[in-house]
PDB file of N, CA and C in Angstrom:
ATOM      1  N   UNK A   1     -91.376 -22.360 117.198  1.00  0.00           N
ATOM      2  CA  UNK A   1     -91.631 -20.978 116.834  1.00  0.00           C
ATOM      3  C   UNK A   1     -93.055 -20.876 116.298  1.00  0.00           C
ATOM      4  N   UNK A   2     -93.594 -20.033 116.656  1.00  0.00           N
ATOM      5  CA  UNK A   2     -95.105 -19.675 116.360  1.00  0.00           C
ATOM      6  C   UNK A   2     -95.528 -18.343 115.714  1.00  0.00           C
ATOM      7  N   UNK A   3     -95.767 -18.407 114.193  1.00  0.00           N
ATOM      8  CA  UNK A   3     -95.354 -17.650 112.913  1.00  0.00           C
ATOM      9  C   UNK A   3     -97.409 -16.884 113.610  1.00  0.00           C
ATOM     10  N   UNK A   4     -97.056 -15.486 113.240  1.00  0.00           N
ATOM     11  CA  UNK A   4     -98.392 -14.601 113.632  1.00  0.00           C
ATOM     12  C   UNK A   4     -98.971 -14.643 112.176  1.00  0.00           C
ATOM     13  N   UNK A   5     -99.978 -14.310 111.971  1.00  0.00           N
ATOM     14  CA  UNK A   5    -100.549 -14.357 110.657  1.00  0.00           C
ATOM     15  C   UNK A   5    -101.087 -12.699 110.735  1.00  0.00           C
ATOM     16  N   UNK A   6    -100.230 -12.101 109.411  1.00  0.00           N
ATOM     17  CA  UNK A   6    -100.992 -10.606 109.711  1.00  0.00           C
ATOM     18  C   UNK A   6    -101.368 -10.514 108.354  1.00  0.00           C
ATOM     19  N   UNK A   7    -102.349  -9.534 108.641  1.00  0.00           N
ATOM     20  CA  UNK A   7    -102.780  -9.195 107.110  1.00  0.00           C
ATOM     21  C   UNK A   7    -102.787  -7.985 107.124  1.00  0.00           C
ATOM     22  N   UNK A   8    -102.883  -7.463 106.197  1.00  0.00           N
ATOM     23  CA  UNK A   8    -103.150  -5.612 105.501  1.00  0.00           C
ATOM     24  C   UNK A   8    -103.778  -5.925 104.106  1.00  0.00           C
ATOM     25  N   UNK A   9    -104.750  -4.793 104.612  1.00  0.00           N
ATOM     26  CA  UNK A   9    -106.109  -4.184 103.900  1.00  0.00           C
ATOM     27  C   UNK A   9    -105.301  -3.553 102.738  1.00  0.00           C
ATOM     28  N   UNK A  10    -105.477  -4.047 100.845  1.00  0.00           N
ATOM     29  CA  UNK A  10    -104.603  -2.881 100.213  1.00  0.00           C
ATOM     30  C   UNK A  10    -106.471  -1.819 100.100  1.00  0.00           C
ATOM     31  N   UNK A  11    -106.001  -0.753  99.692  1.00  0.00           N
ATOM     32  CA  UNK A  11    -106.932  -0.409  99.464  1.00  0.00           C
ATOM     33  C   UNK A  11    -107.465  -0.674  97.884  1.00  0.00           C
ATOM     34  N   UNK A  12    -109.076  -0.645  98.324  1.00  0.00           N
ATOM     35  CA  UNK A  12    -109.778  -1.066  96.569  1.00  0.00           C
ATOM     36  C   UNK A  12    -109.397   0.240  95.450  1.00  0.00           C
ATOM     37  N   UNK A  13    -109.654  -0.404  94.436  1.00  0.00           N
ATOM     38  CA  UNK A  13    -109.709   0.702  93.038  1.00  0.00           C
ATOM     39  C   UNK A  13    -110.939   2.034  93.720  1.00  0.00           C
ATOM     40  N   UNK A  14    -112.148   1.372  94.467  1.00  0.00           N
ATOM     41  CA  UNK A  14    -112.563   2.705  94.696  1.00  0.00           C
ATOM     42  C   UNK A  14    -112.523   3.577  95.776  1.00  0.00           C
ATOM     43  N   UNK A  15    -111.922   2.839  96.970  1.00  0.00           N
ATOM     44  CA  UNK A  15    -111.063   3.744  98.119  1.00  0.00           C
ATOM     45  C   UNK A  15    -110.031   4.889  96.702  1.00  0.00           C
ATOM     46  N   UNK A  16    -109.176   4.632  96.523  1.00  0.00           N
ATOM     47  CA  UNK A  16    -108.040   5.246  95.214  1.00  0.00           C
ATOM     48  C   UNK A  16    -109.068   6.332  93.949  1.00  0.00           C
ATOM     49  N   UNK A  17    -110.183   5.859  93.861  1.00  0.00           N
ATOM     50  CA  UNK A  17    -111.291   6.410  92.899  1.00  0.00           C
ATOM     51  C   UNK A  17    -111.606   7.621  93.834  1.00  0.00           C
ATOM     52  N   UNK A  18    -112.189   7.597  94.836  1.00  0.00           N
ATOM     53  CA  UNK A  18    -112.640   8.349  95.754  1.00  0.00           C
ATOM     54  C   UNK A  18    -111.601   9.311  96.167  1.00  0.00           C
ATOM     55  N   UNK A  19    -110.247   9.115  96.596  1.00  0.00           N
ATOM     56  CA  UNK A  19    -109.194   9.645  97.038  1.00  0.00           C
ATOM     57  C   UNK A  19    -108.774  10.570  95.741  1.00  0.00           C
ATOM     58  N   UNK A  20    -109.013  10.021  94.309  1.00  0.00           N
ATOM     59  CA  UNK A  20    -108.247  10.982  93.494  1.00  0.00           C
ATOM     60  C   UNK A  20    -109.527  11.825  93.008  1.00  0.00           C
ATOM     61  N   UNK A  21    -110.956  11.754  92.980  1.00  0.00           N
ATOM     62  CA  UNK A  21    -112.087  12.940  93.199  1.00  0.00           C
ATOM     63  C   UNK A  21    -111.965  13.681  93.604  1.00  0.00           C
ATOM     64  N   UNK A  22    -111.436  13.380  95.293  1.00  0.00           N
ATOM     65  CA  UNK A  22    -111.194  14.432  96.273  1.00  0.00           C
ATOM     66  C   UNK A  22    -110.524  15.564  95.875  1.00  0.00           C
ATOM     67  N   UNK A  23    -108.713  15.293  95.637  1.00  0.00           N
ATOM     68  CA  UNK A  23    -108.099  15.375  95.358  1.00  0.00           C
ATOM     69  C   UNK A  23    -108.386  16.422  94.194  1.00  0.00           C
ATOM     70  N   UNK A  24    -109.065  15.940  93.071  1.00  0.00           N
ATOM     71  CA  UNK A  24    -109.092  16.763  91.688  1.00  0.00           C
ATOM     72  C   UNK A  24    -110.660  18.172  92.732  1.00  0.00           C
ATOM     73  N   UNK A  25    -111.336  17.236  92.914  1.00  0.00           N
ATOM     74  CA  UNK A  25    -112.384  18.802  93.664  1.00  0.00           C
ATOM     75  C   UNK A  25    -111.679  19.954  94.582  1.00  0.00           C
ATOM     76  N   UNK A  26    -110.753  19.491  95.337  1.00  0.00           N
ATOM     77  CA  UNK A  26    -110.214  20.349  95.656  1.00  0.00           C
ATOM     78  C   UNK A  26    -109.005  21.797  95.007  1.00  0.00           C
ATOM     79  N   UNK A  27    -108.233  20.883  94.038  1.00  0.00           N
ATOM     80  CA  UNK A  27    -107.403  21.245  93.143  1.00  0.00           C
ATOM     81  C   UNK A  27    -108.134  22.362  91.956  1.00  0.00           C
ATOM     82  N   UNK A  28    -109.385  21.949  91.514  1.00  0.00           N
ATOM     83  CA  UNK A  28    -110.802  23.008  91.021  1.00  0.00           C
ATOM     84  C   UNK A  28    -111.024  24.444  91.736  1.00  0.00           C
ATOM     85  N   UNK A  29    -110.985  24.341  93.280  1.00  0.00           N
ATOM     86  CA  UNK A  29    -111.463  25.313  93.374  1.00  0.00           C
ATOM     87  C   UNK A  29    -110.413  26.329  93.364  1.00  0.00           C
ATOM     88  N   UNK A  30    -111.094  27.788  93.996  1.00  0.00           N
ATOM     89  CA  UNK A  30    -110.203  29.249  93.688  1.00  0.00           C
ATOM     90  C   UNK A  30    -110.157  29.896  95.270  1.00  0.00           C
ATOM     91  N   UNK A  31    -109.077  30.390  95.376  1.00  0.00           N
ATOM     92  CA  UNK A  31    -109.082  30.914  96.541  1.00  0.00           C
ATOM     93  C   UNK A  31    -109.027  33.074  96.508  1.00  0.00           C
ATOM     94  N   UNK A  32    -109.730  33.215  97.110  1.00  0.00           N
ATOM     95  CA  UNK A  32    -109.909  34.764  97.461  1.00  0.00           C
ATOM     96  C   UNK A  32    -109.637  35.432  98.628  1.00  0.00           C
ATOM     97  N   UNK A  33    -108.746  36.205  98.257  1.00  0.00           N
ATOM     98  CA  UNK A  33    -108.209  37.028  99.781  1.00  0.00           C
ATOM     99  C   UNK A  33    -109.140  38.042 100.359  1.00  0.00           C
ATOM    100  N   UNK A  34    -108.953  38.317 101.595  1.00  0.00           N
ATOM    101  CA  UNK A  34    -109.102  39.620 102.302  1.00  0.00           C
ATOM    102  C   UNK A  34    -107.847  40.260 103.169  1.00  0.00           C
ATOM    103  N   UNK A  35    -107.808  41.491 102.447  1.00  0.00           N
ATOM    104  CA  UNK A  35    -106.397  41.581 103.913  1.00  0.00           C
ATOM    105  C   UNK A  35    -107.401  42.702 104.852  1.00  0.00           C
ATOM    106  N   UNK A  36    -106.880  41.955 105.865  1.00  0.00           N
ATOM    107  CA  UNK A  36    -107.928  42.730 106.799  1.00  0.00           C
ATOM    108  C   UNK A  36    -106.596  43.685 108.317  1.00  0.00           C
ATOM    109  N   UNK A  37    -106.524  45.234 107.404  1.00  0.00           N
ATOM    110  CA  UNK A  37    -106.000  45.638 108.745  1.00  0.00           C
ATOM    111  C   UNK A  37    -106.250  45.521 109.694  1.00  0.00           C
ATOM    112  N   UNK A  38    -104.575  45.855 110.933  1.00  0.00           N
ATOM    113  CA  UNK A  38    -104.987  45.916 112.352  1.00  0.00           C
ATOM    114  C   UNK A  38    -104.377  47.259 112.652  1.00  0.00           C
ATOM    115  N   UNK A  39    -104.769  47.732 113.680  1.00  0.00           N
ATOM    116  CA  UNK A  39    -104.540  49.016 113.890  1.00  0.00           C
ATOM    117  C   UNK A  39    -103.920  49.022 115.598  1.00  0.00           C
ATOM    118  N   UNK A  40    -103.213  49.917 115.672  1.00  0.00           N
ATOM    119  CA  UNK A  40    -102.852  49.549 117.158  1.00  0.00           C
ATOM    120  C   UNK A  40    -103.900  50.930 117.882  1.00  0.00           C
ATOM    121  N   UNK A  41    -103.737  51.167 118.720  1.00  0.00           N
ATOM    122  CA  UNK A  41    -104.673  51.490 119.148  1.00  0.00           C
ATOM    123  C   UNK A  41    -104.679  53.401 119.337  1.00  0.00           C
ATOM    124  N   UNK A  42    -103.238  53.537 118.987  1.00  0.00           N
ATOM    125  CA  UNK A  42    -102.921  55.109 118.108  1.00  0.00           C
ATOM    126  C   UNK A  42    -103.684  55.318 116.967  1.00  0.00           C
ATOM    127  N   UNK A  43    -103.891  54.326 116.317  1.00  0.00           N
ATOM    128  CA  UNK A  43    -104.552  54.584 114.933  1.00  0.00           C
ATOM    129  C   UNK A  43    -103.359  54.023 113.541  1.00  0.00           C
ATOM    130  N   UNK A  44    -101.880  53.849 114.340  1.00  0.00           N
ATOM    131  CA  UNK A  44    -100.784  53.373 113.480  1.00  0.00           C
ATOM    132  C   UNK A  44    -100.974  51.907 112.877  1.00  0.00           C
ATOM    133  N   UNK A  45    -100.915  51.856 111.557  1.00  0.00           N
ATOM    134  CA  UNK A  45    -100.853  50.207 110.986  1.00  0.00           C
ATOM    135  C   UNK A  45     -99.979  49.258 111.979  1.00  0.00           C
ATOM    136  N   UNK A  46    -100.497  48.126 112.507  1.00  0.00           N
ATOM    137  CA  UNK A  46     -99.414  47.368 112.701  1.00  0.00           C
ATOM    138  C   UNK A  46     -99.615  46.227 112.291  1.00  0.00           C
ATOM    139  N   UNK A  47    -100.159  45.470 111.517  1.00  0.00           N
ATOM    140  CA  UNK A  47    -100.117  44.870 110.402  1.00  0.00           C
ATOM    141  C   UNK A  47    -101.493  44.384 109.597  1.00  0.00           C
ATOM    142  N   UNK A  48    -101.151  43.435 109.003  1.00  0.00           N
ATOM    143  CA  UNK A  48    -102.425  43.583 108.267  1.00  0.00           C
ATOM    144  C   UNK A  48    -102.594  41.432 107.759  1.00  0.00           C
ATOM    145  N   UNK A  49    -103.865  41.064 108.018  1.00  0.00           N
ATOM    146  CA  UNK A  49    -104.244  39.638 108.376  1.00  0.00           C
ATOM    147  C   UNK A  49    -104.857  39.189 106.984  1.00  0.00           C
ATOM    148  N   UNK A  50    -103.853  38.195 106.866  1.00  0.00           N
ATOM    149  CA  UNK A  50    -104.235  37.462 104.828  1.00  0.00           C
ATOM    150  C   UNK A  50    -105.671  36.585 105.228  1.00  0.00           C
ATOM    151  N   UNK A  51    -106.775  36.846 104.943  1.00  0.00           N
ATOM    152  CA  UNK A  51    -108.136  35.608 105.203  1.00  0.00           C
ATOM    153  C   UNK A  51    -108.131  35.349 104.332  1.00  0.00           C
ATOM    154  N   UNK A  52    -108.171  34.005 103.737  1.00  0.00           N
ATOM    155  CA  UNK A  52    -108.660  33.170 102.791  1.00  0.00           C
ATOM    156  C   UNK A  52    -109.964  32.524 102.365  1.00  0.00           C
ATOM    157  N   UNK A  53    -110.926  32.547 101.475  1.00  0.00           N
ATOM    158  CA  UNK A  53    -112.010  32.377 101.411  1.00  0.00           C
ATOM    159  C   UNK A  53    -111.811  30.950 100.463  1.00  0.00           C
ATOM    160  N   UNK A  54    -112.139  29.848 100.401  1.00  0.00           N
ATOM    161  CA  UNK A  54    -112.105  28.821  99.306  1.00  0.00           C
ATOM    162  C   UNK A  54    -113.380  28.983  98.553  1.00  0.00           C
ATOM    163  N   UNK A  55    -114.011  28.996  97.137  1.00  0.00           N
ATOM    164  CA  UNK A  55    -114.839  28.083  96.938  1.00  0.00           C
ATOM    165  C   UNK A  55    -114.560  27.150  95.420  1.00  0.00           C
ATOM    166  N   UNK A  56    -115.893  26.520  95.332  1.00  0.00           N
ATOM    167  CA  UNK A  56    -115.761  25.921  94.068  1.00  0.00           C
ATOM    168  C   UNK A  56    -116.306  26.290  92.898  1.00  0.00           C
ATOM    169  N   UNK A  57    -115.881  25.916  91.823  1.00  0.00           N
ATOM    170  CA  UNK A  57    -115.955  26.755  90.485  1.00  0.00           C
ATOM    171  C   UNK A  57    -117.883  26.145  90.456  1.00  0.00           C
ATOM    172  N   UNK A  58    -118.125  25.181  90.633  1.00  0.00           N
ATOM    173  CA  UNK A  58    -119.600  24.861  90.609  1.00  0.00           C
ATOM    174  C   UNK A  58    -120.218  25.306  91.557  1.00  0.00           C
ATOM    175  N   UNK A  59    -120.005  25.598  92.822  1.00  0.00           N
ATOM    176  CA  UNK A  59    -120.887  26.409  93.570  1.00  0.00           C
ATOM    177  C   UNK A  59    -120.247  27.623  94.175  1.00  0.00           C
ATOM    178  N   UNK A  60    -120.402  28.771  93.444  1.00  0.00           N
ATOM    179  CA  UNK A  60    -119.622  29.695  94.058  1.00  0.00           C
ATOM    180  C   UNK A  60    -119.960  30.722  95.209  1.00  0.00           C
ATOM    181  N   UNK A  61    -121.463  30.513  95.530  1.00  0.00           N
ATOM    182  CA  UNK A  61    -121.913  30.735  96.494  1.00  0.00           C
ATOM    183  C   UNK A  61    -121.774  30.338  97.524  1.00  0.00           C
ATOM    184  N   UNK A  62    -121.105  29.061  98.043  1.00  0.00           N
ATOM    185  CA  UNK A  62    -120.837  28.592  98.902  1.00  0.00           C
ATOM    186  C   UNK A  62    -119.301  28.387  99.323  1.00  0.00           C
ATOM    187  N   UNK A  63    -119.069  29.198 100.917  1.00  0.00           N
ATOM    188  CA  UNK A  63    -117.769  29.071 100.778  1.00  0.00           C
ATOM    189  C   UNK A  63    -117.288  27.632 101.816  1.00  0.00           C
ATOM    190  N   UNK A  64    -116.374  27.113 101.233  1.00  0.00           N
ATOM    191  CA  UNK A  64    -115.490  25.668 102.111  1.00  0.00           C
ATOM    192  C   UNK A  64    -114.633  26.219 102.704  1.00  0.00           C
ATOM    193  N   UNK A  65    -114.471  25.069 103.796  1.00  0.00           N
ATOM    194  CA  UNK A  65    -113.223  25.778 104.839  1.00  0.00           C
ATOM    195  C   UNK A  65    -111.836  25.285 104.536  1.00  0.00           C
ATOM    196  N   UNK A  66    -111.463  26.315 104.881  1.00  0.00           N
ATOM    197  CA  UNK A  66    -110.348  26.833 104.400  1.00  0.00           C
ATOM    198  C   UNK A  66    -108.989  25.661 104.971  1.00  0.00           C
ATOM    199  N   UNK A  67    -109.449  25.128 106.296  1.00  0.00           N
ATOM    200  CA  UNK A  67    -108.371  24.015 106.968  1.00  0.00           C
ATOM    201  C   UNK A  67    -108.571  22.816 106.038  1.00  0.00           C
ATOM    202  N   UNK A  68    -109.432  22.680 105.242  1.00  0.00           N
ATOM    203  CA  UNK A  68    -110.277  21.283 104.711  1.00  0.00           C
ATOM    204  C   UNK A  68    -109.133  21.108 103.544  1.00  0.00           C
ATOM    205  N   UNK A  69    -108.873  22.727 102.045  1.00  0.00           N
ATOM    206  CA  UNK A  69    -108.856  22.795 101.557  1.00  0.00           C
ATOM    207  C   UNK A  69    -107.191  22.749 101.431  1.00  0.00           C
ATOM    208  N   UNK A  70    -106.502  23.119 102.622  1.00  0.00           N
ATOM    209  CA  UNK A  70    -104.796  23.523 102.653  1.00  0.00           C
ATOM    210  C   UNK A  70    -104.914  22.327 103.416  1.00  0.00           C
ATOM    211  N   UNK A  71    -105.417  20.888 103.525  1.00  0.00           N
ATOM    212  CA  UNK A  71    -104.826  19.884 104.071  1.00  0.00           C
ATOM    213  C   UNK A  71    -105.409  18.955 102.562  1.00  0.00           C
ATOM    214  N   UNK A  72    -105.986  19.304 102.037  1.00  0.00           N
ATOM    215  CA  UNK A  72    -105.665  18.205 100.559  1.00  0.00           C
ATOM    216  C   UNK A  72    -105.040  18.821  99.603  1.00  0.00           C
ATOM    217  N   UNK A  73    -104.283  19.792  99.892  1.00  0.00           N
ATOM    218  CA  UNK A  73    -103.566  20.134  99.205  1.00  0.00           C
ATOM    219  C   UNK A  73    -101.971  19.812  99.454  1.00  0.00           C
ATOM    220  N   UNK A  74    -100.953  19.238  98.432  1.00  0.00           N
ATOM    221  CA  UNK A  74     -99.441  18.883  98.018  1.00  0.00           C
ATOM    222  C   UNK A  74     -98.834  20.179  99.077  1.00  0.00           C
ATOM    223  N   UNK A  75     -97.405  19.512  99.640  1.00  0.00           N
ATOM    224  CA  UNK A  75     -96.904  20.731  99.726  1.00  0.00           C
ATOM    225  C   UNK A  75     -96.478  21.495  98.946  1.00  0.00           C
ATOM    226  N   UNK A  76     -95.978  21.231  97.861  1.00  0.00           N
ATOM    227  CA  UNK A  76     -95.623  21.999  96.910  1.00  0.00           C
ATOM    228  C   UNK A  76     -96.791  23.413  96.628  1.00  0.00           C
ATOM    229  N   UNK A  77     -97.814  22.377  95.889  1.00  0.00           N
ATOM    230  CA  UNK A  77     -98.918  23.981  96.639  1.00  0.00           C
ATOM    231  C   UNK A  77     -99.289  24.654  97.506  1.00  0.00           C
ATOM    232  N   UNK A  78     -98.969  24.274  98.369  1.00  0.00           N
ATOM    233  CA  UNK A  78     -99.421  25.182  99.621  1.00  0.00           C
ATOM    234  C   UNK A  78     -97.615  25.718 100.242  1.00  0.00           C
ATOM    235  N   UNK A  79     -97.149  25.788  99.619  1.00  0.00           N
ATOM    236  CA  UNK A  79     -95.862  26.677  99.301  1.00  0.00           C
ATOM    237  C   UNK A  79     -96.117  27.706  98.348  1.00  0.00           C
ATOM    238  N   UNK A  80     -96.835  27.310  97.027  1.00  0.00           N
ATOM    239  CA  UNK A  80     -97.216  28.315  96.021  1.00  0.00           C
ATOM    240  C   UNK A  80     -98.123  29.594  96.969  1.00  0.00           C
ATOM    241  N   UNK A  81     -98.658  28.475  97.710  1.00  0.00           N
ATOM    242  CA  UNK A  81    -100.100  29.799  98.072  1.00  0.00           C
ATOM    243  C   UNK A  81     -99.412  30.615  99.523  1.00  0.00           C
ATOM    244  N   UNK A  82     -98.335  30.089 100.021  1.00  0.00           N
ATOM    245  CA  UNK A  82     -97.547  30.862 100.714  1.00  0.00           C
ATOM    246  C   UNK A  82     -96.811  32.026 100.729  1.00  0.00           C
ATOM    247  N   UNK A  83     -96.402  31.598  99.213  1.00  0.00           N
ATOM    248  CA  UNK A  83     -95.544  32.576  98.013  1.00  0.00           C
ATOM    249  C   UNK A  83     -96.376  33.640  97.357  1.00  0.00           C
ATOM    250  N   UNK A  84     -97.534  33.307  97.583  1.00  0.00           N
ATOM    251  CA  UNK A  84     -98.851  34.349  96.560  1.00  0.00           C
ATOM    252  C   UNK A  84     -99.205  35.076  97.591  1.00  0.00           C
ATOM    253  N   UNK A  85     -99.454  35.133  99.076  1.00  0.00           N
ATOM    254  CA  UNK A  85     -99.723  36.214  99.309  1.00  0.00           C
ATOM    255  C   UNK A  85     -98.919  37.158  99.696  1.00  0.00           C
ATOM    256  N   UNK A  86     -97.575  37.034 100.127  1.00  0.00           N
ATOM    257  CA  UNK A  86     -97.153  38.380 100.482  1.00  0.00           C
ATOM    258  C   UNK A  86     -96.854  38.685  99.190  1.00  0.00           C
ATOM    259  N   UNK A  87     -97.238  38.215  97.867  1.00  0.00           N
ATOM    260  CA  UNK A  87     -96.638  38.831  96.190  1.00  0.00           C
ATOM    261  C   UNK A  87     -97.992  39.605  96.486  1.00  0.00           C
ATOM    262  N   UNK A  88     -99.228  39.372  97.033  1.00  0.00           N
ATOM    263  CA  UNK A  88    -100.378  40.322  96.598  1.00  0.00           C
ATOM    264  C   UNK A  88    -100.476  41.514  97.388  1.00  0.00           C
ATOM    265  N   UNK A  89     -99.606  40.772  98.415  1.00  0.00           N
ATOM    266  CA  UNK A  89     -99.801  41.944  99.694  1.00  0.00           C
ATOM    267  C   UNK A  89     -98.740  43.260  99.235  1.00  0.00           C
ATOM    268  N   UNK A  90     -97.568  42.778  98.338  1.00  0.00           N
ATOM    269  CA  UNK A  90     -96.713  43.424  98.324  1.00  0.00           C
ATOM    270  C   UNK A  90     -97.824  44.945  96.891  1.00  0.00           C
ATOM    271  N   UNK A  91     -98.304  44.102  95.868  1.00  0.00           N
ATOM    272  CA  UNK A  91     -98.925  45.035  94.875  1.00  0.00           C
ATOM    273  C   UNK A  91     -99.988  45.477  95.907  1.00  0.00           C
ATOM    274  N   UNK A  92    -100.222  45.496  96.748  1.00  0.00           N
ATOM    275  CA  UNK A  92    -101.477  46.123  97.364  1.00  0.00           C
ATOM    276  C   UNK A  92    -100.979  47.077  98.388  1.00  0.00           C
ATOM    277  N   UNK A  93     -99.591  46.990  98.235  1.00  0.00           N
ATOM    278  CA  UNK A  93     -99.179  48.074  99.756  1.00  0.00           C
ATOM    279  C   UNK A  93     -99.939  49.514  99.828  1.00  0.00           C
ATOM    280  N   UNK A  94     -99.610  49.833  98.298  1.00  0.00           N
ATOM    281  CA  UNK A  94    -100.003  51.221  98.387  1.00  0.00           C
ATOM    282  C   UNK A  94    -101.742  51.992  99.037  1.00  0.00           C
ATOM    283  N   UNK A  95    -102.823  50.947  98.682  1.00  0.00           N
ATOM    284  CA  UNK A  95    -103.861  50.954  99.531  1.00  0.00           C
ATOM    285  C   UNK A  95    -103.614  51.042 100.679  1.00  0.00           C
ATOM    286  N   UNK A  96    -102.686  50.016 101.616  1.00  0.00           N
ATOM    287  CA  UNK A  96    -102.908  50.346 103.249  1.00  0.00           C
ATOM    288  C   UNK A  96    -102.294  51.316 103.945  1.00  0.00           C
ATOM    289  N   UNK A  97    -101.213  51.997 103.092  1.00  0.00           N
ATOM    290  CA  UNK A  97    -100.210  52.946 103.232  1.00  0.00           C
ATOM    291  C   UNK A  97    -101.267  54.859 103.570  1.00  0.00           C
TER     292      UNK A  97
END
């Protein structure tokens, strides 16, 4: 019998250092809506599109993308932020109405 020799890479303290930076920079920043109506072509609402803007509390001029920001994010949060917009959409009806 002829035993394979495998190895695995653990990762270093600063692969794990780097990963939990990320992690906390992302968790920092704030997210800002736009609801952006659609109109059918009567002029009748037919619905209305949640955009998300990310940025960070240190550069708030600059906005990050938005796929970057809902993939380092837990599911658990990105359930929260699932849950937050139709709660904003719902206090905002009366504007699109």
């Amino acid at each position: 019998m002829v035993m394979k020799n495998i190895s695995h890479r653990l990762p270093s303290s600063t692969d794990i250092n780097q990963r939990q930076e990320a992690r906390l920079f992302w968790q920092q920043c704030q997210r800002f809506y736009t609801f952006q109506p659609i109109y059918q072509v009567s002029g009748r609402l037919l619905a209305i599109e949640i955009l998300t803007a990310v940025m960070h509390a240190t550069t708030p001029e600059k906005r990050l993308s938005p796929e970057s920001y809902f993939e380092a994010l837990g599911i658990e949060q990105r359930l929260h932020v699932v849950h937050e917009q139709p709660t904003l959409l719902k206090e905002w009806h009366a504007f699109f109405a």
